[in-house]
PDB file of N, CA and C in Angstrom:
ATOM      1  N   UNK A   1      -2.467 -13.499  -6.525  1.00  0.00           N
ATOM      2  CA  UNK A   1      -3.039 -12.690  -5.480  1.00  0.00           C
ATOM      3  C   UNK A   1      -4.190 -13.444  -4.795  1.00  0.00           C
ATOM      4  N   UNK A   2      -5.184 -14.355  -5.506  1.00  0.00           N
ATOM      5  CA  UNK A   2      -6.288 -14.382  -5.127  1.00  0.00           C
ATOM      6  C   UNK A   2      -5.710 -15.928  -4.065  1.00  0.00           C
ATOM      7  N   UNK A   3      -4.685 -16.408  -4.546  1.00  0.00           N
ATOM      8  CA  UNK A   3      -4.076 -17.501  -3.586  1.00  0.00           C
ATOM      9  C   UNK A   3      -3.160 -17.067  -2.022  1.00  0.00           C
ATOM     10  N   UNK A   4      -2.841 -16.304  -2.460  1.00  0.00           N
ATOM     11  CA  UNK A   4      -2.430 -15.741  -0.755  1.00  0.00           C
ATOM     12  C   UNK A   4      -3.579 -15.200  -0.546  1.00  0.00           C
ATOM     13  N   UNK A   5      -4.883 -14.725  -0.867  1.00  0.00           N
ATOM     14  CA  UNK A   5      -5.735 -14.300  -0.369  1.00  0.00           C
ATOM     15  C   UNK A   5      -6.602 -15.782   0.475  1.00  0.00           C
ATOM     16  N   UNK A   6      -6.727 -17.165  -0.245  1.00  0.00           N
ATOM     17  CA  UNK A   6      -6.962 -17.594   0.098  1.00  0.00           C
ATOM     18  C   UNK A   6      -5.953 -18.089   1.396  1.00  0.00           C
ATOM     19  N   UNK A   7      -5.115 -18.231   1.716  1.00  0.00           N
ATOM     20  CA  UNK A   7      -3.930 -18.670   2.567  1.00  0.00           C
ATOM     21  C   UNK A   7      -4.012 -18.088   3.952  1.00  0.00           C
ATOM     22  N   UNK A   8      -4.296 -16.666   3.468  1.00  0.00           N
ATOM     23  CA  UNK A   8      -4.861 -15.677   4.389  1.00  0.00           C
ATOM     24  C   UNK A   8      -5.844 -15.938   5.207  1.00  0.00           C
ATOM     25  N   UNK A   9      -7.274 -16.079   4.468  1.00  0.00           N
ATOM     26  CA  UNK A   9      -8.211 -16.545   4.765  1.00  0.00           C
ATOM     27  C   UNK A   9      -8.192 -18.042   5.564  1.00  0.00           C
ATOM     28  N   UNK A  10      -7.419 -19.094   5.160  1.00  0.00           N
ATOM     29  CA  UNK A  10      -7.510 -20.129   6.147  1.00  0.00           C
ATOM     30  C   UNK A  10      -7.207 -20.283   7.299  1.00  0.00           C
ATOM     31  N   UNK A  11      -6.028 -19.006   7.604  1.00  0.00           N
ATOM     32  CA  UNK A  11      -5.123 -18.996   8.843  1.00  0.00           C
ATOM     33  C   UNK A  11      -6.446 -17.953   9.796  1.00  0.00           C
ATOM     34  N   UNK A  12      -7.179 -17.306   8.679  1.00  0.00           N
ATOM     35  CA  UNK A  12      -7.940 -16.376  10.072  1.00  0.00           C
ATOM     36  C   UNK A  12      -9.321 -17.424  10.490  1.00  0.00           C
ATOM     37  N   UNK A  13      -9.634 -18.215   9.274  1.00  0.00           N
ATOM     38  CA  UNK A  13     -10.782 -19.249   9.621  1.00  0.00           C
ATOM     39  C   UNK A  13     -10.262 -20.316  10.657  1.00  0.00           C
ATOM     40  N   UNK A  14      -9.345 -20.969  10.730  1.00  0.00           N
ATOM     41  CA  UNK A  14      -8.846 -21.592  11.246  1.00  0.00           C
ATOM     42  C   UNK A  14      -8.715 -21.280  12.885  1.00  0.00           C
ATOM     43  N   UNK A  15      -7.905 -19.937  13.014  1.00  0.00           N
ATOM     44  CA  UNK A  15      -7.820 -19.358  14.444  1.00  0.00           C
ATOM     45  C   UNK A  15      -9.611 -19.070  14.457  1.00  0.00           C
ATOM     46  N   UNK A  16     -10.163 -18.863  13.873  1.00  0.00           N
ATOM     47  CA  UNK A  16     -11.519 -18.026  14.538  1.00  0.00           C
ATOM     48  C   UNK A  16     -12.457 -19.213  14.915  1.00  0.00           C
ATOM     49  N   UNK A  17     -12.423 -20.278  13.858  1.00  0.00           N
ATOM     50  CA  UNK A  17     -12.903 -21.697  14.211  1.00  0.00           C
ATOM     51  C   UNK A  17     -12.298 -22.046  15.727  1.00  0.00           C
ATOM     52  N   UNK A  18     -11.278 -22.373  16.129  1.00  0.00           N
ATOM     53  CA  UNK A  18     -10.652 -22.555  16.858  1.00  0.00           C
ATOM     54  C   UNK A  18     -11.288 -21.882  18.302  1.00  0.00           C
ATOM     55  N   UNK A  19     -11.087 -20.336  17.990  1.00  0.00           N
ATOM     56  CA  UNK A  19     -11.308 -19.826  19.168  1.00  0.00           C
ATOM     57  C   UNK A  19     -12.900 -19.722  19.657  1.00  0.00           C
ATOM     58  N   UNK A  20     -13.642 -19.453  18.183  1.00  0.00           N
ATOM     59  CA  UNK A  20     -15.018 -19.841  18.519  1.00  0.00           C
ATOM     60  C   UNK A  20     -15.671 -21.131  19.079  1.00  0.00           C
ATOM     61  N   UNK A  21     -15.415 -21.874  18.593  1.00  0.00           N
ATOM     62  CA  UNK A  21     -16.021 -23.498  18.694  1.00  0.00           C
ATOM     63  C   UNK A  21     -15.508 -23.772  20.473  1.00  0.00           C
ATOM     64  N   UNK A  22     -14.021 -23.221  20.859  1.00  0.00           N
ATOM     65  CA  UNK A  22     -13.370 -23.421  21.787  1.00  0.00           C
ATOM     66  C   UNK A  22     -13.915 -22.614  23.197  1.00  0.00           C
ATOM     67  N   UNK A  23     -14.727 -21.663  22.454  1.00  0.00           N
ATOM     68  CA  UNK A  23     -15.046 -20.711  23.781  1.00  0.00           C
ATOM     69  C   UNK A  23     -16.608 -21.290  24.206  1.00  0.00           C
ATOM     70  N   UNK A  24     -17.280 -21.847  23.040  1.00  0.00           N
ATOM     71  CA  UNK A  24     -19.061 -22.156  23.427  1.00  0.00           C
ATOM     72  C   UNK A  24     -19.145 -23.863  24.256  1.00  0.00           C
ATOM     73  N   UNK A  25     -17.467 -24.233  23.946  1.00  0.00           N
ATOM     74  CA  UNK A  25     -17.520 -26.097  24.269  1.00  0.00           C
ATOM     75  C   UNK A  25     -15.917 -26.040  23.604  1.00  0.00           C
ATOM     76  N   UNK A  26     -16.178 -27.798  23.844  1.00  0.00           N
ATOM     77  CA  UNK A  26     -15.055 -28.591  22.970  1.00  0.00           C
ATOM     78  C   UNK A  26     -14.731 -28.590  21.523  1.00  0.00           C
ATOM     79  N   UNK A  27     -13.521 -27.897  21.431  1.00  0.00           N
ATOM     80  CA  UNK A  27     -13.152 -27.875  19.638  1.00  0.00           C
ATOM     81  C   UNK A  27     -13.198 -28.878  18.999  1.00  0.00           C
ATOM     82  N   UNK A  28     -13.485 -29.169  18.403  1.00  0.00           N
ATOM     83  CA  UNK A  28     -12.800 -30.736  17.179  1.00  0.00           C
ATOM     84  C   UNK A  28     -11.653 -30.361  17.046  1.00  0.00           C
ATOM     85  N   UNK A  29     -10.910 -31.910  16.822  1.00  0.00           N
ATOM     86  CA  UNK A  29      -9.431 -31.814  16.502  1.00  0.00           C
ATOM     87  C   UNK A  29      -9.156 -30.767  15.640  1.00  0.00           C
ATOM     88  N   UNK A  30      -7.696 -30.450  15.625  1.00  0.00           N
ATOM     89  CA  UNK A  30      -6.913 -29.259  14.670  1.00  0.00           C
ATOM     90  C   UNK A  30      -7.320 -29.907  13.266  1.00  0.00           C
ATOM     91  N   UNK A  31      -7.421 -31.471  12.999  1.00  0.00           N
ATOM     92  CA  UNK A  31      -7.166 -31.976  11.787  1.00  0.00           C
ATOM     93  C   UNK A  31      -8.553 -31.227  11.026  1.00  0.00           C
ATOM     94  N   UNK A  32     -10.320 -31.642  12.069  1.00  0.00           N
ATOM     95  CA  UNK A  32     -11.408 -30.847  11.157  1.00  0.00           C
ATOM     96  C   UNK A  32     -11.304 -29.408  11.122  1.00  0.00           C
ATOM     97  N   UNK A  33     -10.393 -29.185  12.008  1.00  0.00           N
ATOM     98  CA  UNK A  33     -10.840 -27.714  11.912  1.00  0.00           C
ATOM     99  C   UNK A  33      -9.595 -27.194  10.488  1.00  0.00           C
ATOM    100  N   UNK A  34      -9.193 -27.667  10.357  1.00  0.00           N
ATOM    101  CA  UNK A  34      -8.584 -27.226   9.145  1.00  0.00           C
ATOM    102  C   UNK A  34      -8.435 -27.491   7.700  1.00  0.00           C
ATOM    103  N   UNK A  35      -9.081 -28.840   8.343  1.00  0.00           N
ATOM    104  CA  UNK A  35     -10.142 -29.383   6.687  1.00  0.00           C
ATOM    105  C   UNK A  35     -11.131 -28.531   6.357  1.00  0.00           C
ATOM    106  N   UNK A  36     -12.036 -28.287   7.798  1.00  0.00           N
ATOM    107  CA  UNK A  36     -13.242 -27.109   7.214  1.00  0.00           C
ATOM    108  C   UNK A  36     -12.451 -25.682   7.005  1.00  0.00           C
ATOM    109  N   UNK A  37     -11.648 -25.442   7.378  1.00  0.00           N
ATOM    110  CA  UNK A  37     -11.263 -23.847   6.901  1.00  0.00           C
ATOM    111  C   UNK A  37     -10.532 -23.862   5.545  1.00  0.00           C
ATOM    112  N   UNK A  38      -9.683 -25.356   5.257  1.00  0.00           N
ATOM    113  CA  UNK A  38      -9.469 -24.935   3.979  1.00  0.00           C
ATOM    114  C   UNK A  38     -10.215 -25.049   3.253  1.00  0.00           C
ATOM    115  N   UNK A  39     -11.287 -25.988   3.155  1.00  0.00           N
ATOM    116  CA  UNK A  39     -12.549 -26.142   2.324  1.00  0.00           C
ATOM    117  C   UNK A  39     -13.833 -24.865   2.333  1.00  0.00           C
ATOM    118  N   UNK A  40     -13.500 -24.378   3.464  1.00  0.00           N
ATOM    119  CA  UNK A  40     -14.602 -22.725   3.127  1.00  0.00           C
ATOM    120  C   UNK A  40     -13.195 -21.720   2.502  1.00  0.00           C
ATOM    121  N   UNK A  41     -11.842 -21.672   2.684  1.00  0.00           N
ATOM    122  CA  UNK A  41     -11.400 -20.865   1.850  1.00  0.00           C
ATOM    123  C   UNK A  41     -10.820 -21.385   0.530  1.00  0.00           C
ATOM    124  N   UNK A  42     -10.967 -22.005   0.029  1.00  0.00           N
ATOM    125  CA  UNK A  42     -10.612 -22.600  -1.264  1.00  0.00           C
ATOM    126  C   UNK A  42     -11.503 -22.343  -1.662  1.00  0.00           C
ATOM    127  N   UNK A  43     -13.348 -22.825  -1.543  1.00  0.00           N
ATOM    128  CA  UNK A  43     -14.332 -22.055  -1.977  1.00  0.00           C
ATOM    129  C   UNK A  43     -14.449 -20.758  -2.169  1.00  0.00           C
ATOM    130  N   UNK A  44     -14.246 -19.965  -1.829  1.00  0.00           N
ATOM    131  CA  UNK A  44     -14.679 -18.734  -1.498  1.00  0.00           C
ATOM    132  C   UNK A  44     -13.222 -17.988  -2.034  1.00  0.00           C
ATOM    133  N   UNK A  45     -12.305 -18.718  -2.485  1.00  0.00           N
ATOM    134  CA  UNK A  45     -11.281 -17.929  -3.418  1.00  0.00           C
ATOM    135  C   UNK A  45     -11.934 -18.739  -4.442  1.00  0.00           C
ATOM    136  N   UNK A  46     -12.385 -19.467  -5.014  1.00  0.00           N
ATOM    137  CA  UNK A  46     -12.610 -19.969  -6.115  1.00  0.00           C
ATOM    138  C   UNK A  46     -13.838 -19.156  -7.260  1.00  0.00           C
ATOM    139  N   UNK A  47     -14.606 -18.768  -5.720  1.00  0.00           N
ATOM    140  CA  UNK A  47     -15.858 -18.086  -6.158  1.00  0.00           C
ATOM    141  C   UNK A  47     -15.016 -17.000  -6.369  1.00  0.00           C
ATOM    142  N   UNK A  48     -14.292 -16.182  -5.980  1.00  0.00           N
ATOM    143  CA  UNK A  48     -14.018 -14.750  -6.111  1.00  0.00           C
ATOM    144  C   UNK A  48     -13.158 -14.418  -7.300  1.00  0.00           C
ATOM    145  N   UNK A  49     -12.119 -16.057  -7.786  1.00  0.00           N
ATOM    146  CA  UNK A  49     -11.709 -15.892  -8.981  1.00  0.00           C
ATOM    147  C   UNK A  49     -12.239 -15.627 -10.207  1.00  0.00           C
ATOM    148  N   UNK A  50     -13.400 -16.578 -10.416  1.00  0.00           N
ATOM    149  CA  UNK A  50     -14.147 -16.693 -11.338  1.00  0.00           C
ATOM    150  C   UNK A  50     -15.533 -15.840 -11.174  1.00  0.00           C
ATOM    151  N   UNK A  51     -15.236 -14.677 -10.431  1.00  0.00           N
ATOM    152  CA  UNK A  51     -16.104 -13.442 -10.424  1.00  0.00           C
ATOM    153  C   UNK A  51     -15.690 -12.728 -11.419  1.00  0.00           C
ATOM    154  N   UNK A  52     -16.504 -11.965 -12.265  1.00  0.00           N
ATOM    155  CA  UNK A  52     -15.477 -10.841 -13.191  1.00  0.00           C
ATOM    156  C   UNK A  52     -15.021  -9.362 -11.886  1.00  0.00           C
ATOM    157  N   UNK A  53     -16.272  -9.274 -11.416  1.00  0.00           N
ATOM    158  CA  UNK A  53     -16.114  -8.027 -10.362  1.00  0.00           C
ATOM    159  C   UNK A  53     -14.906  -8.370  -9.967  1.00  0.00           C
ATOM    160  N   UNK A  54     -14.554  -9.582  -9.123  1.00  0.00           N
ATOM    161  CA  UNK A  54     -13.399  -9.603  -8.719  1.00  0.00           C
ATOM    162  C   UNK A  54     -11.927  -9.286  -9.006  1.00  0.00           C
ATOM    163  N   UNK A  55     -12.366 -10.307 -10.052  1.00  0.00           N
ATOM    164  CA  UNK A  55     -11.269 -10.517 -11.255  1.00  0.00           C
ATOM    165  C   UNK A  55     -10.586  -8.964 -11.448  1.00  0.00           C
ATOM    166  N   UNK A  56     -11.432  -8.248 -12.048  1.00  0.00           N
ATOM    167  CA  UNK A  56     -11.157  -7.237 -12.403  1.00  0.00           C
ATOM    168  C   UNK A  56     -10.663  -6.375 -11.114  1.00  0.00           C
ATOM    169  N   UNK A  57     -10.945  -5.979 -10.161  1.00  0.00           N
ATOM    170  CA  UNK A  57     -10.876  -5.261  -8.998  1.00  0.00           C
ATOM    171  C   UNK A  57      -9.124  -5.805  -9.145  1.00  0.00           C
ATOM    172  N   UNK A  58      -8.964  -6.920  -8.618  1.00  0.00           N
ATOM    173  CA  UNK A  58      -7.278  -7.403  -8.537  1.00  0.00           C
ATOM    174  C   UNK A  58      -6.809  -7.375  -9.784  1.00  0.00           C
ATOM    175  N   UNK A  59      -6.673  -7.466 -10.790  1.00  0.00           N
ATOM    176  CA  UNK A  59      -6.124  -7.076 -12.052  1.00  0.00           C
ATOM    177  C   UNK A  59      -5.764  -5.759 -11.694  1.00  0.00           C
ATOM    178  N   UNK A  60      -6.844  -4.671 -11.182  1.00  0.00           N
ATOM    179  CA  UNK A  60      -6.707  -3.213 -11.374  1.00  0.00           C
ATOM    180  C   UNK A  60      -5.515  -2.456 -10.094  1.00  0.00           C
ATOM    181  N   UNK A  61      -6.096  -3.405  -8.986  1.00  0.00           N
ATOM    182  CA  UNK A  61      -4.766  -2.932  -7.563  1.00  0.00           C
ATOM    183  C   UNK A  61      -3.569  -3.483  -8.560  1.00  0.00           C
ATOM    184  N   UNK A  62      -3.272  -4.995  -8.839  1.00  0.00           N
ATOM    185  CA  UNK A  62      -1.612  -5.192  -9.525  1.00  0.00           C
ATOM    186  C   UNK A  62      -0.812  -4.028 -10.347  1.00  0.00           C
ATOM    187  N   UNK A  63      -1.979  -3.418 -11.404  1.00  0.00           N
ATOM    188  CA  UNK A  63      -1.765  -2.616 -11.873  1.00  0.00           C
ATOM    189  C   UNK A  63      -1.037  -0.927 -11.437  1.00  0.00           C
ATOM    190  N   UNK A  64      -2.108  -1.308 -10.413  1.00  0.00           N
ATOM    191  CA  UNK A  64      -1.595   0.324  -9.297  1.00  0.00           C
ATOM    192  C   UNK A  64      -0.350   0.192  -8.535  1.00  0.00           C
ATOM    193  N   UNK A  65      -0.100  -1.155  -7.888  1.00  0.00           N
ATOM    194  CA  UNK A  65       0.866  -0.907  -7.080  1.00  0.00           C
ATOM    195  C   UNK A  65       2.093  -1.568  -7.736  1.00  0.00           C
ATOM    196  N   UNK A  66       2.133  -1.479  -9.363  1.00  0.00           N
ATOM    197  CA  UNK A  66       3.203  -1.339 -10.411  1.00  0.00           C
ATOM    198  C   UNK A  66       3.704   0.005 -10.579  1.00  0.00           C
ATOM    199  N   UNK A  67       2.815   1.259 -10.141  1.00  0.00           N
ATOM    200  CA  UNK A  67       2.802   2.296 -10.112  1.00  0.00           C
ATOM    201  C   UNK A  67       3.853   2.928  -9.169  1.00  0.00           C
ATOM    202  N   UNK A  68       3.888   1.794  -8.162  1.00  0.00           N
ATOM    203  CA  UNK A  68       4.499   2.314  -6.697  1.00  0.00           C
ATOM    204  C   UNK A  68       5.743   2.825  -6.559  1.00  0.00           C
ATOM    205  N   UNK A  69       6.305   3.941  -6.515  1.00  0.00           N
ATOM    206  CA  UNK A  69       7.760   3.873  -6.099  1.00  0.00           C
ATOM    207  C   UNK A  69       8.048   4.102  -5.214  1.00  0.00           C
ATOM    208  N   UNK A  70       9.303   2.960  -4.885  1.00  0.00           N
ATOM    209  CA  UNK A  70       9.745   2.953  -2.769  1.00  0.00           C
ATOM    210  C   UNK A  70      10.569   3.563  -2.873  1.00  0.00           C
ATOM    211  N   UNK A  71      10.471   3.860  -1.563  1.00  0.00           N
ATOM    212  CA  UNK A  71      12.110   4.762  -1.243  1.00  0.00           C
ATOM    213  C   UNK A  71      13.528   3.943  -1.153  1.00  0.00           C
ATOM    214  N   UNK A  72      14.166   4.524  -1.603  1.00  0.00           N
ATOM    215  CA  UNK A  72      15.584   4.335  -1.575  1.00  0.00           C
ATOM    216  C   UNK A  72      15.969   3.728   0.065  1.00  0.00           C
ATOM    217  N   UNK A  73      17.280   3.210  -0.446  1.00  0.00           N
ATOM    218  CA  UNK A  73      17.770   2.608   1.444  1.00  0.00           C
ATOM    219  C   UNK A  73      18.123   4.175   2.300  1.00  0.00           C
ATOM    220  N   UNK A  74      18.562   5.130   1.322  1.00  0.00           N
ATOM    221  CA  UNK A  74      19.211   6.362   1.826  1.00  0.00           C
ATOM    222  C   UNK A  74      17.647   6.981   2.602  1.00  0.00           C
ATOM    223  N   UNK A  75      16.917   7.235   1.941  1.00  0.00           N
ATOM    224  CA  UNK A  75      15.412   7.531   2.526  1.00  0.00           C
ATOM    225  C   UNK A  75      14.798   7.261   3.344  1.00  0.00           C
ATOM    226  N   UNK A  76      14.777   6.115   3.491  1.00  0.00           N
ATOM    227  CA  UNK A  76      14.529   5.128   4.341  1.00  0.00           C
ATOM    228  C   UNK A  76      15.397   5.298   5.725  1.00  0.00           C
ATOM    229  N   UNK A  77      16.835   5.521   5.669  1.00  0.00           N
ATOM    230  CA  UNK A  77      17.231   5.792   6.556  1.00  0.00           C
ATOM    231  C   UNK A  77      17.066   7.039   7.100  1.00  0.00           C
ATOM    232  N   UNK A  78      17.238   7.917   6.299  1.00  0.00           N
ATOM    233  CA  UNK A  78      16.730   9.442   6.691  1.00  0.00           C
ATOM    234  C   UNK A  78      15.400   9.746   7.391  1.00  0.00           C
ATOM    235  N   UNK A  79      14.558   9.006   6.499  1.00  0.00           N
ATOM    236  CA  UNK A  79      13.182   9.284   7.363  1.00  0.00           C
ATOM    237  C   UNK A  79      12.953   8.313   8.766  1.00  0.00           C
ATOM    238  N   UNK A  80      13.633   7.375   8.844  1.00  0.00           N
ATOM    239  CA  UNK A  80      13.538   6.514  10.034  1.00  0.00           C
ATOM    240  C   UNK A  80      14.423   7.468  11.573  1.00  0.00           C
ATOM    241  N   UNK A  81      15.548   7.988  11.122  1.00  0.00           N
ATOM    242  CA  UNK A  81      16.072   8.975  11.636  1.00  0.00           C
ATOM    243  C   UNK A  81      15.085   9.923  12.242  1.00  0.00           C
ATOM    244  N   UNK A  82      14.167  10.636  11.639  1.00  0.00           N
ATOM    245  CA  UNK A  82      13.497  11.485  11.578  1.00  0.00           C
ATOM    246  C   UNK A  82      12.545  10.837  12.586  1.00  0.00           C
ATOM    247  N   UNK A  83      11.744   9.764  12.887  1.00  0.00           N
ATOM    248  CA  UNK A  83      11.281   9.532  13.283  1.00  0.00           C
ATOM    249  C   UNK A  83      11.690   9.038  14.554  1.00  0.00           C
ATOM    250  N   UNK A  84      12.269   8.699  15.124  1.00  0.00           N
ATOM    251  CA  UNK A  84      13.221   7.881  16.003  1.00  0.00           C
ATOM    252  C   UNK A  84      13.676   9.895  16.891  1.00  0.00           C
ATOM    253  N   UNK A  85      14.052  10.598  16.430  1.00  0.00           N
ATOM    254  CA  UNK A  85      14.383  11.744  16.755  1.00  0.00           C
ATOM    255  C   UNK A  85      13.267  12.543  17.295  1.00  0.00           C
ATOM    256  N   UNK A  86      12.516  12.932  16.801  1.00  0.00           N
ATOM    257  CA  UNK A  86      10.764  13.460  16.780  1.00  0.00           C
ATOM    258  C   UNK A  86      10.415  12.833  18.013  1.00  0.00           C
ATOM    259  N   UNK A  87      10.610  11.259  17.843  1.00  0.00           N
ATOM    260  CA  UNK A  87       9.922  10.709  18.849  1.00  0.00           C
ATOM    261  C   UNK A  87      10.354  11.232  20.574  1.00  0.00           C
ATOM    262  N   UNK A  88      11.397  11.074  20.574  1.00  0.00           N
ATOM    263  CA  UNK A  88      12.668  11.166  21.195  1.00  0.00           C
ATOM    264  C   UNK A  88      12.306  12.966  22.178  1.00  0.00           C
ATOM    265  N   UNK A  89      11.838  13.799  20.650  1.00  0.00           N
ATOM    266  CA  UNK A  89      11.702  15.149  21.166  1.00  0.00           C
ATOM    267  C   UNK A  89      10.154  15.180  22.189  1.00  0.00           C
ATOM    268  N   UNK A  90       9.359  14.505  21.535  1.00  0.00           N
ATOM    269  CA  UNK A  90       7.967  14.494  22.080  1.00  0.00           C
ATOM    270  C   UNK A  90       7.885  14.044  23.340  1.00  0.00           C
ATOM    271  N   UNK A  91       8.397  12.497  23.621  1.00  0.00           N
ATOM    272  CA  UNK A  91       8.936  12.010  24.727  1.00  0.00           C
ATOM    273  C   UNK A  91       9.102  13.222  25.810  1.00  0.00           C
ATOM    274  N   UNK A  92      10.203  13.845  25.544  1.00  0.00           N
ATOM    275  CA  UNK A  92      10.839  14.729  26.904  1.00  0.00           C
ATOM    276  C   UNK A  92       9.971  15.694  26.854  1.00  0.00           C
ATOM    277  N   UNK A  93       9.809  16.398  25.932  1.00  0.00           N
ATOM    278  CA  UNK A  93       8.493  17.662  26.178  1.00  0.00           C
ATOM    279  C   UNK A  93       7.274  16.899  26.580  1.00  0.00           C
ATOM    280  N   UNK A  94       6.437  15.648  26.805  1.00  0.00           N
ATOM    281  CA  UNK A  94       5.347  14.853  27.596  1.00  0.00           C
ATOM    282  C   UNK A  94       5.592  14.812  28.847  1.00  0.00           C
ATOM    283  N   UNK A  95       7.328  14.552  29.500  1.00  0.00           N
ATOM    284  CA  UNK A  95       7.790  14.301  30.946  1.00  0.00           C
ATOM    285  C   UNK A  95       7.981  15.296  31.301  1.00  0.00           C
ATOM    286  N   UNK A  96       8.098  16.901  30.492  1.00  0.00           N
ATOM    287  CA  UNK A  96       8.701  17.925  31.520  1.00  0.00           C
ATOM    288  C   UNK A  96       6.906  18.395  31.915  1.00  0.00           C
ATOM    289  N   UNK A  97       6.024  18.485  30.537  1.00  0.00           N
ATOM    290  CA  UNK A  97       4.945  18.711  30.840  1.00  0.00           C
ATOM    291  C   UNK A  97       4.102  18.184  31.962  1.00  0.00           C
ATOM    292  N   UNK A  98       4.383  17.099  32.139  1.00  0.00           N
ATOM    293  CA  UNK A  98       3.740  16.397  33.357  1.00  0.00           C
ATOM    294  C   UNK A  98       4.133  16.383  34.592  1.00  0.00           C
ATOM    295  N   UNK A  99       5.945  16.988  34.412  1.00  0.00           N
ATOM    296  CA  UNK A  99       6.316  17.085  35.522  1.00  0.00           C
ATOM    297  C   UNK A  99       5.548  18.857  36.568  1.00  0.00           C
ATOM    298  N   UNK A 100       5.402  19.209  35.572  1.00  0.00           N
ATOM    299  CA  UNK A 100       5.017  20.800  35.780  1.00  0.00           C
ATOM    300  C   UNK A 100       3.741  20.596  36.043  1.00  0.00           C
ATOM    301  N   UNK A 101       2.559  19.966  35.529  1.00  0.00           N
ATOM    302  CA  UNK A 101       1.130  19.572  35.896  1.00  0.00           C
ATOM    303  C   UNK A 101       1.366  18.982  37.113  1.00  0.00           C
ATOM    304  N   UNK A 102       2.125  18.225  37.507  1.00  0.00           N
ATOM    305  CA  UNK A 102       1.923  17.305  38.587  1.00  0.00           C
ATOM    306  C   UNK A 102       2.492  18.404  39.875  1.00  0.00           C
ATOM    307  N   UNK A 103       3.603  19.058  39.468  1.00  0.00           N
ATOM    308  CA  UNK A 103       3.715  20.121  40.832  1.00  0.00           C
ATOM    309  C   UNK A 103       2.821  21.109  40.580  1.00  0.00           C
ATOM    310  N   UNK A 104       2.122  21.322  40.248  1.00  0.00           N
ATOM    311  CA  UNK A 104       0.940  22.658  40.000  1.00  0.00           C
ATOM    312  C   UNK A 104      -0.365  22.405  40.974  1.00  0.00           C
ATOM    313  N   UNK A 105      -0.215  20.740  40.452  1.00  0.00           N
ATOM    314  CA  UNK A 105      -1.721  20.005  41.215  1.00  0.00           C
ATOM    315  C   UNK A 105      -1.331  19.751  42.779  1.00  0.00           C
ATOM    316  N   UNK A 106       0.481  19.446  43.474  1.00  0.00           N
ATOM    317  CA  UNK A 106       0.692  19.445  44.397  1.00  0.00           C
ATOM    318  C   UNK A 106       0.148  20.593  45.023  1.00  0.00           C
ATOM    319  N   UNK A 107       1.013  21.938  44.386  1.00  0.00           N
ATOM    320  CA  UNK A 107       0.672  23.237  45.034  1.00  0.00           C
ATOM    321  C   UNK A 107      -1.034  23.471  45.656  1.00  0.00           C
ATOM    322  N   UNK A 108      -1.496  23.314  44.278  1.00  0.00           N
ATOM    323  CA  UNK A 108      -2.373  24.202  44.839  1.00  0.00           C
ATOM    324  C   UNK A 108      -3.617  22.689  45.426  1.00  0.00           C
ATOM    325  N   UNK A 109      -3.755  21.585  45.557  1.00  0.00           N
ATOM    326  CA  UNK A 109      -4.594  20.414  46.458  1.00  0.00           C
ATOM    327  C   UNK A 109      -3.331  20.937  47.820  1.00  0.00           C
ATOM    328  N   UNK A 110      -2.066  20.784  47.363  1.00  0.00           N
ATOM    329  CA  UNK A 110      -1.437  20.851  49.134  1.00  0.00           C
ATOM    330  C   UNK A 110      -0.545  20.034  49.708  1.00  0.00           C
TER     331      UNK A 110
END
């Protein structure tokens, strides 16, 4: 966990290096800018490994989302249904509603 956390972390240091350094002046090549982002996130997962707070915090989510149960493909389809439909209903009751606001506001402006 704490390694895709770091992975994570380089791709957002990296773009933010990038876009920061890029917006005040001239970036340094892609090559420093990604030497320094992996070197502040390799740190900073290293520190967070060998935290107990940490440690423990991710030990305790793995634990929870062992807990997790997904839905079935049948569920999944059902509720995607559901949603896709709903949507579908809201949609046309937004266009008739607006169609009726919008001749109301004709009528009575003129």
């Amino acid at each position: 966990m704490f390694l895709v956390g770091v992975i994570a972390l380089f791709y957002v240091l990296q773009w933010g290096i990038d876009w920061i350094w890029g917006y005040f002046g001239t970036a340094p090549s892609k090559t420093r800018i990604s030497l320094a982002s992996a070197g502040i996130a390799t740190l900073i997962g290293v520190v967070m490994y060998r935290s107990d707070k940490y440690y423990h915090l991710a030990n305790e989510v793995a634990s929870e989302l062992k807990k997790v149960t997904w839905p079935t493909r049948q569920e999944l389809k059902e509720s995607t249904i559901v949603v896709i439909v709903s949507t579908f209903i809201v949609t046309i009751f937004i266009g008739v509603v607006d169609q009726i606001i919008s001749r109301v506001i004709r009528l009575v402006l003129g």
